[in-house]
PDB file of N, CA and C in Angstrom:
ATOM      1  N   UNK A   1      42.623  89.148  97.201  1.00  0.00           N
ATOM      2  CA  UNK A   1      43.883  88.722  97.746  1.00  0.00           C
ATOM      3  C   UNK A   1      44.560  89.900  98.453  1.00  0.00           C
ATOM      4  N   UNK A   2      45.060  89.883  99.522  1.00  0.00           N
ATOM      5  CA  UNK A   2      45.831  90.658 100.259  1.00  0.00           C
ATOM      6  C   UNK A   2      47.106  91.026  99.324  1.00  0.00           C
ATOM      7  N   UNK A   3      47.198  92.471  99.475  1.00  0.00           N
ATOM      8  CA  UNK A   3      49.086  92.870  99.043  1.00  0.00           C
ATOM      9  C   UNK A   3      49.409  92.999  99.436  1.00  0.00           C
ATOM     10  N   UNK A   4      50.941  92.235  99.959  1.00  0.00           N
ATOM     11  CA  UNK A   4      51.717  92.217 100.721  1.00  0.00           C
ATOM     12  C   UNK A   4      52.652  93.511 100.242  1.00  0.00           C
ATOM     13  N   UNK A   5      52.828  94.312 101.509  1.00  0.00           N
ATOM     14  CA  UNK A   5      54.252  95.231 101.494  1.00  0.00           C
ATOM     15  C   UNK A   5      55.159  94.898 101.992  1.00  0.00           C
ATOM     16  N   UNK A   6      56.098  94.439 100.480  1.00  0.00           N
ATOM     17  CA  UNK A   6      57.520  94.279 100.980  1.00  0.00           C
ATOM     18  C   UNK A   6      58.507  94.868 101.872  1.00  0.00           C
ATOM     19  N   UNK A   7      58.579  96.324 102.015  1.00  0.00           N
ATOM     20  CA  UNK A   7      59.031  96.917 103.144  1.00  0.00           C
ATOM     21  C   UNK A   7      58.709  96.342 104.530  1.00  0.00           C
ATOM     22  N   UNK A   8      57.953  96.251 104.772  1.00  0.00           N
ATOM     23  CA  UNK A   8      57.139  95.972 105.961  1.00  0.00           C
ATOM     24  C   UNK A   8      57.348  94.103 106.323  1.00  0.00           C
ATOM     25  N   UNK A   9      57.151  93.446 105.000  1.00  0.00           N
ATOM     26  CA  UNK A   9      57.652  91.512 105.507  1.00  0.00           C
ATOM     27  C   UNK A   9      58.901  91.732 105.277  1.00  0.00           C
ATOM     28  N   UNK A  10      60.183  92.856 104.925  1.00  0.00           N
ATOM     29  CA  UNK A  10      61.440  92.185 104.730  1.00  0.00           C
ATOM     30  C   UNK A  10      61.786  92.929 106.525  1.00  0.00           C
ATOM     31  N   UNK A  11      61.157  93.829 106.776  1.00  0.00           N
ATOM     32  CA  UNK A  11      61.591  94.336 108.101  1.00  0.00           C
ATOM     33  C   UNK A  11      61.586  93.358 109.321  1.00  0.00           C
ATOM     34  N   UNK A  12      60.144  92.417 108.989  1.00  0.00           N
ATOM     35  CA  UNK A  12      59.367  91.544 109.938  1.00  0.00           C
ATOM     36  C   UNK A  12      60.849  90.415 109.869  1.00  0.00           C
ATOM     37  N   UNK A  13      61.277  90.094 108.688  1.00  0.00           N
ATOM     38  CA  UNK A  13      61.863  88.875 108.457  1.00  0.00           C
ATOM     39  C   UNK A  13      63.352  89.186 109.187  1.00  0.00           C
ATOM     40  N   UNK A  14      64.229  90.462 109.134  1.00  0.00           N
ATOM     41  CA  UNK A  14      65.169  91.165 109.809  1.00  0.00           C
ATOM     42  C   UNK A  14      65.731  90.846 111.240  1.00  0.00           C
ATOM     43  N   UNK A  15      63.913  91.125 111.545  1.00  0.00           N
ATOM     44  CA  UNK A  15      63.194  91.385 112.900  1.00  0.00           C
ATOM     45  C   UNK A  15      63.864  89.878 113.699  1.00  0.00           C
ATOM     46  N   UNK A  16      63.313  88.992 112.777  1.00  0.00           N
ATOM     47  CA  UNK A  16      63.264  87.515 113.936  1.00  0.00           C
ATOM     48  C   UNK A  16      64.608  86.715 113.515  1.00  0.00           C
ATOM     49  N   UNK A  17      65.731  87.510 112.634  1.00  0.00           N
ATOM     50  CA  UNK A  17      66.780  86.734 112.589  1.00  0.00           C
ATOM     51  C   UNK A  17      67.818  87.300 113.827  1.00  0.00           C
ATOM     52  N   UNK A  18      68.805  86.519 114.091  1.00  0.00           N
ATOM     53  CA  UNK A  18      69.771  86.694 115.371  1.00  0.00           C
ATOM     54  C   UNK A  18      70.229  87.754 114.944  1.00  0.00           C
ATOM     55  N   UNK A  19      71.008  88.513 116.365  1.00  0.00           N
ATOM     56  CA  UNK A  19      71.333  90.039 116.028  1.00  0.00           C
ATOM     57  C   UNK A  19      72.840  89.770 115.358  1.00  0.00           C
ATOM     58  N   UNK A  20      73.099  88.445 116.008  1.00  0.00           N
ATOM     59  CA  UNK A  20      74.993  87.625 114.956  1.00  0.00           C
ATOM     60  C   UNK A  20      74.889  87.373 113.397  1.00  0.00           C
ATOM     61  N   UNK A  21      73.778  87.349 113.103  1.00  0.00           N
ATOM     62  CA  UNK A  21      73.392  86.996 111.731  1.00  0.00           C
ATOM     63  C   UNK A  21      74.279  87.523 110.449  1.00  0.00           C
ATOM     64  N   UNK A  22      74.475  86.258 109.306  1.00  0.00           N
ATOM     65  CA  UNK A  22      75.681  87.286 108.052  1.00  0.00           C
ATOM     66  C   UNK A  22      74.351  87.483 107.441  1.00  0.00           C
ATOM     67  N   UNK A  23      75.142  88.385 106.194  1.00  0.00           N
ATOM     68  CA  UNK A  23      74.310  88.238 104.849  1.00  0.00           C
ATOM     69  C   UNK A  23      74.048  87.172 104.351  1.00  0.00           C
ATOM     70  N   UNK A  24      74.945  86.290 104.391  1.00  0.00           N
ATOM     71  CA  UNK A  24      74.107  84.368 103.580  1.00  0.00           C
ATOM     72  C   UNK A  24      73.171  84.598 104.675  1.00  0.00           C
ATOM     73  N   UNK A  25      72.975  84.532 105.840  1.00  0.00           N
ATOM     74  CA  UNK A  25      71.605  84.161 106.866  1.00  0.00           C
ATOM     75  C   UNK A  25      70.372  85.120 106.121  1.00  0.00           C
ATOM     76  N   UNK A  26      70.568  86.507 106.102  1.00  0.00           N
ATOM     77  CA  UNK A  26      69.628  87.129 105.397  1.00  0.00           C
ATOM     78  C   UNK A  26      69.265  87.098 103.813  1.00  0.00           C
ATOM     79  N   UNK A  27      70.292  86.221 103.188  1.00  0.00           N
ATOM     80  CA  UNK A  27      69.767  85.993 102.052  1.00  0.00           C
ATOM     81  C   UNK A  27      68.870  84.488 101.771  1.00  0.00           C
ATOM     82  N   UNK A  28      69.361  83.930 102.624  1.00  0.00           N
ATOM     83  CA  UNK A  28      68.843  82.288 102.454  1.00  0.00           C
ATOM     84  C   UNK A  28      67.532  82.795 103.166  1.00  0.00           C
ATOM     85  N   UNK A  29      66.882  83.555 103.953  1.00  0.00           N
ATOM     86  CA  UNK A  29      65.618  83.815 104.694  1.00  0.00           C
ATOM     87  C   UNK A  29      65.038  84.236 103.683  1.00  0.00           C
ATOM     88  N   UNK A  30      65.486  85.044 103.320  1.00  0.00           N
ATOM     89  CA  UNK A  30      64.415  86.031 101.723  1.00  0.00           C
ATOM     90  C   UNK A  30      64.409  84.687 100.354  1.00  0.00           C
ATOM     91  N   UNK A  31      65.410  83.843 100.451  1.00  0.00           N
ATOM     92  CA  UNK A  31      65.292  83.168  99.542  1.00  0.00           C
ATOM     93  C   UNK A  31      63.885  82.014  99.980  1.00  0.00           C
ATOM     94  N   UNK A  32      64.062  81.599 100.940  1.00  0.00           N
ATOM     95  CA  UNK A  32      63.570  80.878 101.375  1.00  0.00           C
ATOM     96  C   UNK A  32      62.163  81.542 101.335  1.00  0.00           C
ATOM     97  N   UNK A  33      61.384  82.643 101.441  1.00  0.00           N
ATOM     98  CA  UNK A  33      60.122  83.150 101.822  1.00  0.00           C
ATOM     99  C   UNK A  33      59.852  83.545 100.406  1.00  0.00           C
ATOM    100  N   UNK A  34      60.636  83.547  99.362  1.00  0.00           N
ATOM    101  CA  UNK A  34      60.074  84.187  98.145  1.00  0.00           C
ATOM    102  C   UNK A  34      60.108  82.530  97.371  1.00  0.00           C
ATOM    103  N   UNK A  35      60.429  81.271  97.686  1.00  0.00           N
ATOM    104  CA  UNK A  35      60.130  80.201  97.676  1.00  0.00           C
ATOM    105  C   UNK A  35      58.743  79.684  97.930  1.00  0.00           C
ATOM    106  N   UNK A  36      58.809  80.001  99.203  1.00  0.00           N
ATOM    107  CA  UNK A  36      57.749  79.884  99.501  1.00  0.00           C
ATOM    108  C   UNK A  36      55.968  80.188  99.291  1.00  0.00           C
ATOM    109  N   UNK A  37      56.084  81.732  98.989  1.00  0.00           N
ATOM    110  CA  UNK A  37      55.215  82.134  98.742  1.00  0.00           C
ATOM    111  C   UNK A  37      55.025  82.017  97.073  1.00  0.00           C
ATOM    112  N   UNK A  38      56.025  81.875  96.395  1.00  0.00           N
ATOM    113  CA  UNK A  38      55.780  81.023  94.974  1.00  0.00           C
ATOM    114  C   UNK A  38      54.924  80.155  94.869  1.00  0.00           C
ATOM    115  N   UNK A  39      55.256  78.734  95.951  1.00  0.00           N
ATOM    116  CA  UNK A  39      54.672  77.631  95.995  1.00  0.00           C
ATOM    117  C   UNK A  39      53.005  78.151  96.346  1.00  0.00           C
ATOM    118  N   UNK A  40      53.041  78.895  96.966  1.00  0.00           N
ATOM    119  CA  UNK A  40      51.463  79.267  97.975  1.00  0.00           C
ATOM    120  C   UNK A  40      50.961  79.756  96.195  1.00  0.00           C
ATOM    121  N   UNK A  41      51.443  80.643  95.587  1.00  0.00           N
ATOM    122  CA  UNK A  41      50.796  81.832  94.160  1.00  0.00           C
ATOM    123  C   UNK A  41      50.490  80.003  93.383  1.00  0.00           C
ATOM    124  N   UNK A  42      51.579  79.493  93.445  1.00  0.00           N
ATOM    125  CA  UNK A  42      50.907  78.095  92.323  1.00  0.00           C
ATOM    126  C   UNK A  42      49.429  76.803  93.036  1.00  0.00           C
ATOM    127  N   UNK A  43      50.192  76.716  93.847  1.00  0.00           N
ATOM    128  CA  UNK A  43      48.784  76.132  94.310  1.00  0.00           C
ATOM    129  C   UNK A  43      47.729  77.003  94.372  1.00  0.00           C
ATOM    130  N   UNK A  44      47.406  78.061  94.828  1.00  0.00           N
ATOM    131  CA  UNK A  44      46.327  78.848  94.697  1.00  0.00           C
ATOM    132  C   UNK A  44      45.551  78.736  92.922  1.00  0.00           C
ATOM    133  N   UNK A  45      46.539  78.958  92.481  1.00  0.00           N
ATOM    134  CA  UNK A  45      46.264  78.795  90.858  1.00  0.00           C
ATOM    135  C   UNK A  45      46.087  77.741  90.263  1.00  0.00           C
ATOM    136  N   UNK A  46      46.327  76.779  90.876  1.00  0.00           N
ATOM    137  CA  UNK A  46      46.220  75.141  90.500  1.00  0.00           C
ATOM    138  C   UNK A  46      47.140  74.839  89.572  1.00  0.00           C
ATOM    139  N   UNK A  47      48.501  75.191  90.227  1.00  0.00           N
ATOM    140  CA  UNK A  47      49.645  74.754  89.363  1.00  0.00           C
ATOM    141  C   UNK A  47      50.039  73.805  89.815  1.00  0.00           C
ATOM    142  N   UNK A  48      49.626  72.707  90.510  1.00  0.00           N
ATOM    143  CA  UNK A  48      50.254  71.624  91.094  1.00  0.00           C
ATOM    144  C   UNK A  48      49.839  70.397  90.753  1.00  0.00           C
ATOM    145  N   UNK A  49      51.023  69.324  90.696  1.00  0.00           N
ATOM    146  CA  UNK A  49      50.881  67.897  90.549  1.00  0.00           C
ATOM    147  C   UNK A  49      50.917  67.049  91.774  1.00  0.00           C
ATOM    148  N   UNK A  50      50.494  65.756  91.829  1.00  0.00           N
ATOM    149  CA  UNK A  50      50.804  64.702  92.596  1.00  0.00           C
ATOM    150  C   UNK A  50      51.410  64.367  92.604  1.00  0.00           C
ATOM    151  N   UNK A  51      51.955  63.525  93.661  1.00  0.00           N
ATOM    152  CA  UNK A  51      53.393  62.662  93.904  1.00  0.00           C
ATOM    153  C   UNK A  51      53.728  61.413  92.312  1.00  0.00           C
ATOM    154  N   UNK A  52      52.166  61.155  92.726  1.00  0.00           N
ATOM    155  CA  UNK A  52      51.941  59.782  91.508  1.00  0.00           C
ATOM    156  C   UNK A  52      51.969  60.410  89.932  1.00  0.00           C
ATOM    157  N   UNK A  53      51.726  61.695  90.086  1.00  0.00           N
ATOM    158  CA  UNK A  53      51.902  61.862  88.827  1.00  0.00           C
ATOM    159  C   UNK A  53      52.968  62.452  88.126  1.00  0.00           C
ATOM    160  N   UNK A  54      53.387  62.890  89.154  1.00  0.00           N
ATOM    161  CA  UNK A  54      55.454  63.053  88.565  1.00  0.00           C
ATOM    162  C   UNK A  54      56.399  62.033  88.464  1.00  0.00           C
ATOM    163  N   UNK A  55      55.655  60.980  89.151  1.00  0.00           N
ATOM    164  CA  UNK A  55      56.395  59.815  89.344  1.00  0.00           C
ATOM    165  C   UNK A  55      56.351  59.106  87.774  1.00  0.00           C
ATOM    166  N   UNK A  56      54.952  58.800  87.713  1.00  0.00           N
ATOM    167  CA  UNK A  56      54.352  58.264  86.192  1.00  0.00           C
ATOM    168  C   UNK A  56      55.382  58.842  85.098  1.00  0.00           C
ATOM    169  N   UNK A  57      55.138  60.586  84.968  1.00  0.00           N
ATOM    170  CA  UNK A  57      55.626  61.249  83.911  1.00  0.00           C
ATOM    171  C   UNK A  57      57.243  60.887  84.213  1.00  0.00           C
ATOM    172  N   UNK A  58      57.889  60.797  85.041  1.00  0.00           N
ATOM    173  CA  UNK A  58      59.173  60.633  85.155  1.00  0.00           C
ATOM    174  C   UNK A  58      59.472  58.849  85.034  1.00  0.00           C
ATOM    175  N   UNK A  59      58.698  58.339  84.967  1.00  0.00           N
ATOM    176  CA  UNK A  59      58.531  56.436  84.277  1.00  0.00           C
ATOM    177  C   UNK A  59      59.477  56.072  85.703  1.00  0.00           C
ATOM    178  N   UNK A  60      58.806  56.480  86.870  1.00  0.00           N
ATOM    179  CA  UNK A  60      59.259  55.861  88.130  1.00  0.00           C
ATOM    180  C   UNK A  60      58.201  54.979  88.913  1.00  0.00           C
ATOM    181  N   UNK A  61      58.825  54.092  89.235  1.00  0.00           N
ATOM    182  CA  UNK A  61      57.562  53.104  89.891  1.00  0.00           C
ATOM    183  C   UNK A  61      57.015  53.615  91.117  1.00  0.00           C
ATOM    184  N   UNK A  62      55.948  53.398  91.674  1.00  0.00           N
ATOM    185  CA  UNK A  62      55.186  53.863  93.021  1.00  0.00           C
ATOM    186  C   UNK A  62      55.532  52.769  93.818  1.00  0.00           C
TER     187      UNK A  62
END
């Protein structure tokens, strides 16, 4: 697996926000990419369910 350097993706992420940008803009981006790449670490690992099967466990109809 590749290691990502954080220095280097928070610069990239900096990089492509507007130069008007607040801190909520730069925090919701980092929030949003450390979201993200969560989701990527669980599926890789096979931490994931189906639609149908959260539905089931949650006694919701399909």
């Amino acid at each position: 697996m590749k290691t990502v350097n954080v220095k280097e993706e928070a610069r990239r992420l900096i990089d492509k926000l507007p130069e008007n940008c607040t801190w909520d803009d730069l925090i919701y981006a980092i929030y949003i990419r450390q979201g993200v790449e969560a989701g990527l670490a669980d599926v890789k690992a096979g931490r994931i369910r189906t639609v149908e099967e959260v539905q089931r466990k949650l006694g919701l109809s399909t």
